[in-house]
Protein backbone atom coordinates (compact mmCIF):
# COMPACT_ATOMS: atom_id res chain seq x y z
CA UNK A 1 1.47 7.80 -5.47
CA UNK A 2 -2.37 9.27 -5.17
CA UNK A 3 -5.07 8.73 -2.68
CA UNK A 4 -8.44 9.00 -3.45
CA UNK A 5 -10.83 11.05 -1.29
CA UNK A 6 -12.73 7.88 -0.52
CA UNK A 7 -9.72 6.13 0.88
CA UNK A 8 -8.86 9.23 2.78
CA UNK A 9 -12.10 9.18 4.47
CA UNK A 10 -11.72 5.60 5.07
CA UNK A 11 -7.78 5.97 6.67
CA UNK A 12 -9.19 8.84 8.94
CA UNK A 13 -11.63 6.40 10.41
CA UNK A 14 -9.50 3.56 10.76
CA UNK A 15 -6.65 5.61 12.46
CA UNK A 16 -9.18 7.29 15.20
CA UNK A 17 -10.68 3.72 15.50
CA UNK A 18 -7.16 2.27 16.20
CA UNK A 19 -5.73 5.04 18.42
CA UNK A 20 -2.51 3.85 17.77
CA UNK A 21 -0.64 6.86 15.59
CA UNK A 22 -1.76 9.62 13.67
CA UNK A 23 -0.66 8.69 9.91
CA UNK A 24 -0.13 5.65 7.85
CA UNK A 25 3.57 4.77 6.60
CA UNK A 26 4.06 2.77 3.28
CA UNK A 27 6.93 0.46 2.96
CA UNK A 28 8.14 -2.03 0.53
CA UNK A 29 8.26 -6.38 2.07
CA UNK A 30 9.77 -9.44 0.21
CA UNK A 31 6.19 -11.05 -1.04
CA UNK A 32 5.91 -14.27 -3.08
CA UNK A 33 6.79 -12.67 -6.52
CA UNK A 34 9.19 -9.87 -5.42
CA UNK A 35 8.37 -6.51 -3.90
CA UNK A 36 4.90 -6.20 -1.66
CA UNK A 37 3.84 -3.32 -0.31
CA UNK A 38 3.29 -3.07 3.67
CA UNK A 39 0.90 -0.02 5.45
CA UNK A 40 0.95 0.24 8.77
CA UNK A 41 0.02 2.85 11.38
CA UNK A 42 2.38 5.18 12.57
CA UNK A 43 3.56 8.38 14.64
CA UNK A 44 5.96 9.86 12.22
CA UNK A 45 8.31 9.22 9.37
CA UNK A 46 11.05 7.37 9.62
CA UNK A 47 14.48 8.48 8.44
CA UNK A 48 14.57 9.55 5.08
CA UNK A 49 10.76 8.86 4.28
CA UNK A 50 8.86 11.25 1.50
CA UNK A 51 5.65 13.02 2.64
CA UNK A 52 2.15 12.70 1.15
CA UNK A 53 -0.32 14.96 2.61
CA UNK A 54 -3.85 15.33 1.42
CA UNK A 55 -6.99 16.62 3.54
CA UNK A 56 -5.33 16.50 6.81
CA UNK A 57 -4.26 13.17 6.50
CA UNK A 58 -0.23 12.12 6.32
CA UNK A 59 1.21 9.57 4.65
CA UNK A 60 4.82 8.24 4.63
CA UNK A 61 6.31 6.52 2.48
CA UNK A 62 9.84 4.49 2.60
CA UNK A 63 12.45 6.07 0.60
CA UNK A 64 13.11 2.61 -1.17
CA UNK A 65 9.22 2.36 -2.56
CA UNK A 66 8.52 6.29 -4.11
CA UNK A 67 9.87 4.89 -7.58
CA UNK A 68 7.95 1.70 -6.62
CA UNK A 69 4.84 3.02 -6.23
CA UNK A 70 5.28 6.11 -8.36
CA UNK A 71 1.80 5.11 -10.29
CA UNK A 72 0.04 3.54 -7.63
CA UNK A 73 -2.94 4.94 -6.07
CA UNK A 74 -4.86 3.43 -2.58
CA UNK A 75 -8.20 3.70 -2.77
CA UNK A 76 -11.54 1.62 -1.62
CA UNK A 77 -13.02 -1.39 -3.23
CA UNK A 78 -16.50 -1.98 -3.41
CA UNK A 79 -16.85 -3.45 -0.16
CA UNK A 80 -15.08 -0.27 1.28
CA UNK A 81 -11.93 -2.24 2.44
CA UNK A 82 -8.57 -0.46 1.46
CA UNK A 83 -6.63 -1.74 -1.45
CA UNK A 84 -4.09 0.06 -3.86
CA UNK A 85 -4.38 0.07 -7.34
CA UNK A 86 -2.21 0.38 -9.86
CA UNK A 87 1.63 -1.39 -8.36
CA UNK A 88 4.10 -2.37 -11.07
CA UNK A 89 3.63 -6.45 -12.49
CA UNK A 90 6.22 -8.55 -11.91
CA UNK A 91 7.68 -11.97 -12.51
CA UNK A 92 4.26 -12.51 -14.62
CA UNK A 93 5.67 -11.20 -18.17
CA UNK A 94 8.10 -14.42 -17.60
CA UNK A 95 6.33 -17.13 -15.99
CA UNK A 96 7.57 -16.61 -12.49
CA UNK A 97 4.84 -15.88 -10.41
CA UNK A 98 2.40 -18.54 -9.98
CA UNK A 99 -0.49 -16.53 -7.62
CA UNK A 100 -3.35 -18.50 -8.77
CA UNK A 101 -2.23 -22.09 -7.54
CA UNK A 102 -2.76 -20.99 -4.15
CA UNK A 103 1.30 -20.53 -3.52
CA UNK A 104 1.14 -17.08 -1.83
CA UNK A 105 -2.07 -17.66 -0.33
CA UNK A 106 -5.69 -16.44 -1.46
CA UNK A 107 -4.43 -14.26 -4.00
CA UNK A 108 -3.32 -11.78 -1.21
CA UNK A 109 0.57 -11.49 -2.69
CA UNK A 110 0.32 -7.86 -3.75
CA UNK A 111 1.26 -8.85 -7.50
CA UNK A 112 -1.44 -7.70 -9.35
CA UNK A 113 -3.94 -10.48 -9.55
């Protein structure tokens, strides 16, 4: 997984803004099609979690998402709002992940589109 500088910028800002924990911890969550990925603000790892450090900023990510999210990258969308770029498709190749009929909400189902 990468981060760009933008987003790094961005995640410092929202974590002194939230005062809640010092790094952000990415985790894998049953969404619509299969596999979404969660981000939430923590204080530390959790047990077996891999490290991602990068300009003072720490990330954590679950042990079950590294291969996951092996070519993903978080970074900022025009609007400056996080996103991450680059997750694994699934169910589409076969039909079974129907995103655009409104199903898993506004498009907000992780899977790619």
């Amino acid at each position: 997984m990468d981060i760009t500088n933008t987003a790094v910028e961005k995640l410092k800002e929202v974590l002194k803004a939230m005062n809640k924990g010092d790094c952000l911890r990415v985790f894998l969550t049953e969404g619509c099609c299969g596999p979404s990925v969660g981000m939430d603000i923590a204080n530390g790892p959790e047990k077996d979690d891999a490290e991602l450090s990068r300009d003072g900023l720490k990330l954590f990510v679950a042990k079950d998402a590294v291969s996951y999210l092996e070519k993903a990258t978080i970074d900022c969308d025009p609007d400056g709002e996080l996103m991450m770029k680059g997750l694994p498709a699934h169910g589409h190749e076969h039909g079974g992940c129907d995103c655009g009929d409104g199903g898993c909400g506004s498009g907000g189902c992780d899977c790619g589109h």
